[in-house]
Protein backbone atom coordinates (compact mmCIF):
# COMPACT_ATOMS: atom_id res chain seq x y z
CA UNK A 1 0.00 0.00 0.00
CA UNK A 2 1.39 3.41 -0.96
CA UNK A 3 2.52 5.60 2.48
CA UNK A 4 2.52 9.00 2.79
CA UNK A 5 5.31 10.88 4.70
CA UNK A 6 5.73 13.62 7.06
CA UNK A 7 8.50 15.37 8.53
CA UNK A 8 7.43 17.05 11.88
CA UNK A 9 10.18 19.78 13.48
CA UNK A 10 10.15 23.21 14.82
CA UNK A 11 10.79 25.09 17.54
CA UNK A 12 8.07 23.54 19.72
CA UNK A 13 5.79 20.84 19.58
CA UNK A 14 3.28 19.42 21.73
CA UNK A 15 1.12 16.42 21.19
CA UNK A 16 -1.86 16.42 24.13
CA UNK A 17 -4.14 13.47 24.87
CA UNK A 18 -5.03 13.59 27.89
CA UNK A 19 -4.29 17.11 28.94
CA UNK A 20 -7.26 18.85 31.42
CA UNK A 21 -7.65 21.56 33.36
CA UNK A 22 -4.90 23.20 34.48
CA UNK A 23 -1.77 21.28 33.31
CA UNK A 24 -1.49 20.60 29.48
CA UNK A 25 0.89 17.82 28.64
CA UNK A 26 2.72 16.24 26.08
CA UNK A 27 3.31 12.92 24.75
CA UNK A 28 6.70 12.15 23.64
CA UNK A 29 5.84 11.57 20.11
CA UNK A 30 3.13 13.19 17.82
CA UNK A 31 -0.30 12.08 18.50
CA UNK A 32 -2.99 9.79 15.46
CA UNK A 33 -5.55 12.88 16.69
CA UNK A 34 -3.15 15.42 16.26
CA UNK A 35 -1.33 14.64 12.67
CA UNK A 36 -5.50 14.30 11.75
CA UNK A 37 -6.31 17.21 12.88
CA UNK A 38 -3.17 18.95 10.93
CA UNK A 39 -4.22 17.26 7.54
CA UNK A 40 -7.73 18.05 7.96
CA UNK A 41 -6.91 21.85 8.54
CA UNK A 42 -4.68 21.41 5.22
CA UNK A 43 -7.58 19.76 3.33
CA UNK A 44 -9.92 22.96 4.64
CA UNK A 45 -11.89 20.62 7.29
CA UNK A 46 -13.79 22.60 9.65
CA UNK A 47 -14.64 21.28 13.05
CA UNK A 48 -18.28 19.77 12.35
CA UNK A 49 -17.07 17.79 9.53
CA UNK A 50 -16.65 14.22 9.38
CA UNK A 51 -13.45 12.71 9.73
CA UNK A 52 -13.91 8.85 8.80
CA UNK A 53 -11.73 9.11 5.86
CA UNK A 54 -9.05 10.67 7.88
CA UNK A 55 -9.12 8.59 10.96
CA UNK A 56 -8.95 5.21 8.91
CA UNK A 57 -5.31 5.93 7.86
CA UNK A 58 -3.01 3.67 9.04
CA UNK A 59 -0.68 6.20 11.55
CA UNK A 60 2.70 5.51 12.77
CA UNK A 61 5.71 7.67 13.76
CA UNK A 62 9.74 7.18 13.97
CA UNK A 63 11.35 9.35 16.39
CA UNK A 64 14.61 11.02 15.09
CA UNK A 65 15.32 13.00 17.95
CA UNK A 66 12.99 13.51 21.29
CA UNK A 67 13.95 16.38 21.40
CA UNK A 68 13.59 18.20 25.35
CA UNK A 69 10.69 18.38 27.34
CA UNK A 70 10.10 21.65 28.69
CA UNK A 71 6.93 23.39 30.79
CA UNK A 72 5.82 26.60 30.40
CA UNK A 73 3.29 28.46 32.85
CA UNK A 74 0.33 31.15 32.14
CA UNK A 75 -1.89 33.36 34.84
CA UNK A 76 -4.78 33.77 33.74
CA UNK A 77 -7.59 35.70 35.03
CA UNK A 78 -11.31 34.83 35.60
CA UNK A 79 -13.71 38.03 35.97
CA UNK A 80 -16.58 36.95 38.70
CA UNK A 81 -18.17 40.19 39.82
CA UNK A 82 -17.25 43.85 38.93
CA UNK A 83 -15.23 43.44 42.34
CA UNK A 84 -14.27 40.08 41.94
CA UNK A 85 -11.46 38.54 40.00
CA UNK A 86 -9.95 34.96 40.02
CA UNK A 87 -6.30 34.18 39.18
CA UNK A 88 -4.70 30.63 38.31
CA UNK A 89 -2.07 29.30 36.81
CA UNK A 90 -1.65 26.58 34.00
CA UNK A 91 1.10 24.63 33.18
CA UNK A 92 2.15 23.74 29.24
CA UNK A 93 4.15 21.17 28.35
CA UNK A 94 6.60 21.00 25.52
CA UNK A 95 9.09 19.17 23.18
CA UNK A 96 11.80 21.54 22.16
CA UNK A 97 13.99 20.73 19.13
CA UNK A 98 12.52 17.40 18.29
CA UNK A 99 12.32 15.68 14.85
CA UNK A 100 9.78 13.35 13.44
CA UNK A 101 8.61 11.22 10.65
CA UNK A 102 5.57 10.31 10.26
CA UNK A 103 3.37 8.38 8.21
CA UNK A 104 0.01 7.78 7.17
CA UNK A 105 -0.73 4.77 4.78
CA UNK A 106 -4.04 4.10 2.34
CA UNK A 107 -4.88 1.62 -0.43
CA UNK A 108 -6.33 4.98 -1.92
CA UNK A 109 -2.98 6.62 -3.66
CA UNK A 110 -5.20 9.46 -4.97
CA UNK A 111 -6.23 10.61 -1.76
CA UNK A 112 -3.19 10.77 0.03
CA UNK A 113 -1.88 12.56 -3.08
CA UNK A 114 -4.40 14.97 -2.42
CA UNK A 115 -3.53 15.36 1.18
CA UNK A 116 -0.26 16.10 0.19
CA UNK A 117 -0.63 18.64 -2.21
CA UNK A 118 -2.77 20.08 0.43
CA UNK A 119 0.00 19.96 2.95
CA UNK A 120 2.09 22.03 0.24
CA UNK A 121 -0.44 25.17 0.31
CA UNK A 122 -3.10 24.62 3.11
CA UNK A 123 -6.46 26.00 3.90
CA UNK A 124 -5.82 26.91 7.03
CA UNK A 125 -2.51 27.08 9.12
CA UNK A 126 -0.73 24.03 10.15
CA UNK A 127 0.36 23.59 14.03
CA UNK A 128 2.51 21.36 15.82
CA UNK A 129 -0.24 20.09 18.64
CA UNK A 130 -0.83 23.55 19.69
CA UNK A 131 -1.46 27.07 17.79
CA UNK A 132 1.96 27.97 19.31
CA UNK A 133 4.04 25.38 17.97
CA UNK A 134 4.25 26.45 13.78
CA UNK A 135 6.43 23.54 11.72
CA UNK A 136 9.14 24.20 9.73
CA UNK A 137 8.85 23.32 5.73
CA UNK A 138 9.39 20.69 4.36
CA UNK A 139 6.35 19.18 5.72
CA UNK A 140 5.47 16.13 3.30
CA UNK A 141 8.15 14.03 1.74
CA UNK A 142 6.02 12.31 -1.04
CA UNK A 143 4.20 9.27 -1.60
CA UNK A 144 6.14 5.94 -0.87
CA UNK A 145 4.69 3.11 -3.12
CA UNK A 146 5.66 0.88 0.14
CA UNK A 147 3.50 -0.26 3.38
CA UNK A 148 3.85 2.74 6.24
CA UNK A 149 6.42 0.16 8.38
CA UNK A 150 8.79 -0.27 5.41
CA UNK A 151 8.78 3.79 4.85
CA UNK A 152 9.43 4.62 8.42
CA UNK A 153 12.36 2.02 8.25
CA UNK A 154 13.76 2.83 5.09
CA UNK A 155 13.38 6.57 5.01
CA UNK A 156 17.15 8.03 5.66
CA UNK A 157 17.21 10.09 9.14
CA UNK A 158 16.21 13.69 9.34
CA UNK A 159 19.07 13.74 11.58
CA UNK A 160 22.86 14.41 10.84
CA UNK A 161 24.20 11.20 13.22
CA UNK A 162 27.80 12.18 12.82
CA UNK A 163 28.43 8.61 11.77
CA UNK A 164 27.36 6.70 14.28
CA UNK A 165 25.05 4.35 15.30
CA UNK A 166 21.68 5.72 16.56
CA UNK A 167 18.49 3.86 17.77
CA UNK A 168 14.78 5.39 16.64
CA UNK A 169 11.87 3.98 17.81
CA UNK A 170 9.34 3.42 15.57
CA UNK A 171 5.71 3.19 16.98
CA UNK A 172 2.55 2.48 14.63
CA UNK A 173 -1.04 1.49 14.17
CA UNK A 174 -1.84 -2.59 14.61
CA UNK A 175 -4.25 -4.88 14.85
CA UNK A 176 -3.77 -5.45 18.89
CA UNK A 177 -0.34 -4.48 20.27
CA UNK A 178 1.12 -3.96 23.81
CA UNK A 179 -0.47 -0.35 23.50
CA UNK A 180 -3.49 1.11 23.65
CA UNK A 181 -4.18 4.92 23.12
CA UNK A 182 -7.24 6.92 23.14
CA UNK A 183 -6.03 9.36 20.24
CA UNK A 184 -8.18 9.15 17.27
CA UNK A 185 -10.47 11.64 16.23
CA UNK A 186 -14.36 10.84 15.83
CA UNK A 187 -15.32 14.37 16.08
CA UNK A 188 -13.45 17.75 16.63
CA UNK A 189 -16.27 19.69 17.04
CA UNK A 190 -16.16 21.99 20.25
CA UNK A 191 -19.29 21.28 21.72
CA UNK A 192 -18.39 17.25 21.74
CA UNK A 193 -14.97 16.13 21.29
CA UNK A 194 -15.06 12.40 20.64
CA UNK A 195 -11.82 10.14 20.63
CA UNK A 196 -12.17 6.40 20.00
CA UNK A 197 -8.66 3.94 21.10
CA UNK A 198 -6.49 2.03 18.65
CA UNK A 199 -3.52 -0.42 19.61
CA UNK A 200 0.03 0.19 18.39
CA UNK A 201 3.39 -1.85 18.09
CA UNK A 202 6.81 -0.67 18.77
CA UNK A 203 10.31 -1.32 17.82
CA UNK A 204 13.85 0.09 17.44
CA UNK A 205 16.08 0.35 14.59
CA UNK A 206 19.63 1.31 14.18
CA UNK A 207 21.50 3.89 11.81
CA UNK A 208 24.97 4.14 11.84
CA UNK A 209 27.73 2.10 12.33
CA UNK A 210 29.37 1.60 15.62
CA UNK A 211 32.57 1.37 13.94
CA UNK A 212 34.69 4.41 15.22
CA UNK A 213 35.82 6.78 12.72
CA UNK A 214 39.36 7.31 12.11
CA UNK A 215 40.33 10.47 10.17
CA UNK A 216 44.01 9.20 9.58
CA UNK A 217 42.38 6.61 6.99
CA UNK A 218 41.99 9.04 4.34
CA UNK A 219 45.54 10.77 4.39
C-alpha cells in the first residue's frame, strides 16, 4: 500500500491526549488525533465535519530525535463580579527541538496525493499540537509506493548522526499491540470532542555504524 510521509520539526511541539484543566501535557511523540487534525486543517476541514476518511489511515511515527521536554506556565484571570477577580495558573508542556517522521498509509494513492498537495499550500494554518508550535517546511516528503512500516524504516534520518550508530523507535497502528491509546479523532467539534482507542506496536532500529571513525584513513 502506498505511504505518505511527514516530517514534523520546529521550535516547539506538543502532542496532548489527555491534557485537562490546568496542566497541558505532552506525549513524547506526535499524536494519530493530532497529525488528523493537521491534515484536515490542510484539506480545509472545519470542526463539524466528518473525519472517517481521515481517521482510517493507518498512523505511525519514527522518532529522530525527542527532542527536550520543557513546561511553560500562564496566569490567567477569571472576571466573577465587577469586584471580583480569580487568578490561576496553568502549566504547558513541551518538546523543544525534536524531529519526526511520520506516516500515514491508504490503499487509496489518490487521496493521500491529495492530502499532500494540500499539505504544500493549506487551507488553514498548520500547528505542531498547539497554535503555538508552527512547523518548519518541508512538511510532506512524497508518496512511498511501500506499506507505512517499510517507509518509516527505510526513510534516511532527518538527523545528521555524525556517523554513528543511533536507535529510533518506531511506533505504529496494529491490529492489537502492547499499546493502547485513546487518540483518534471521531469528532473535533467543540461542543463534543469524541476520541475512539487504537492499539500500536513498537520497535527500534539502528542507523549508523558503531565502527569508530578514524580520520588518519583518508591521508
Amino acid at each position: 500500500m502506498p505511504t505518505l510521509l511527514l516530517r514534523l520539526a520546529g521550535p516547539l511541539q506538543s502532542w496532548g491526549s489527555s491534557s485537562k484543566f490546568e496542566i497541558r501535557g505532552t506525549e513524547s511523540e506526535p499524536t494519530k488525533s493530532g497529525v488528523i487534525g493537521m491534515l484536515a486543517a490542510a484539506l480545509g476541514r472545519r470542526r463539524d465535519e466528518p473525519l472517517d476518511d481521515l481517521s482510517a489511515l493507518k498512523f505511525g511515527v519514527r522518532v529522530d530525535r525527542p527532542g527536550v521536554l520543557l513546561r511553560d506556565f500562564h496566569t490567567a484571570r477569571a472576571v466573577i463580579t465587577e469586584k471580583k477577580t480569580v487568578s490561576y495558573v496553568t502549566y504547558r508542556h513541551y518538546l523543544s527541538d525534536a524531529v519526526f517522521l511520520a506516516a500515514v498509509e491508504s490503499d487509496d494513492v489518490e487521496f493521500l496525493k491529495s492530502i499532500e498537495n494540500a499539505l504544500k499550500c493549506p487551507v488553514f494554518p498548520l500547528f505542531l499540537g498547539r497554535r503555538s508550535c508552527p512547523p518548519t517546511l518541508p512538511i510532506s516528503l512524497g508518496v512511498k509506493n511501500c506499506t507505512l512500516l517499510e517507509a518509516l524504516r527505510n526513510e534516511n534520518p532527518l538527523i545528521d548522526t555524525l556517523g554513528k550508530k543511533t536507535d529510533m523507535r518506531i511506533r505504529c497502528d496494529a491490529p492489537a499491540g502492547r499499546a493502547r491509546k485513546h487518540d483518534v479523532p471521531v469528532s473535533f467539534n467543540v461542543s463534543h470532542r469524541k476520541y475512539g482507542y487504537r492499539h500500536e506496536t513498537e520497535e527500534v532500529i539502528s542507523f549508523g555504524s558503531d565502527e569508530e571513525h578514524d580520520p588518519m584513513v583518508e591521508l
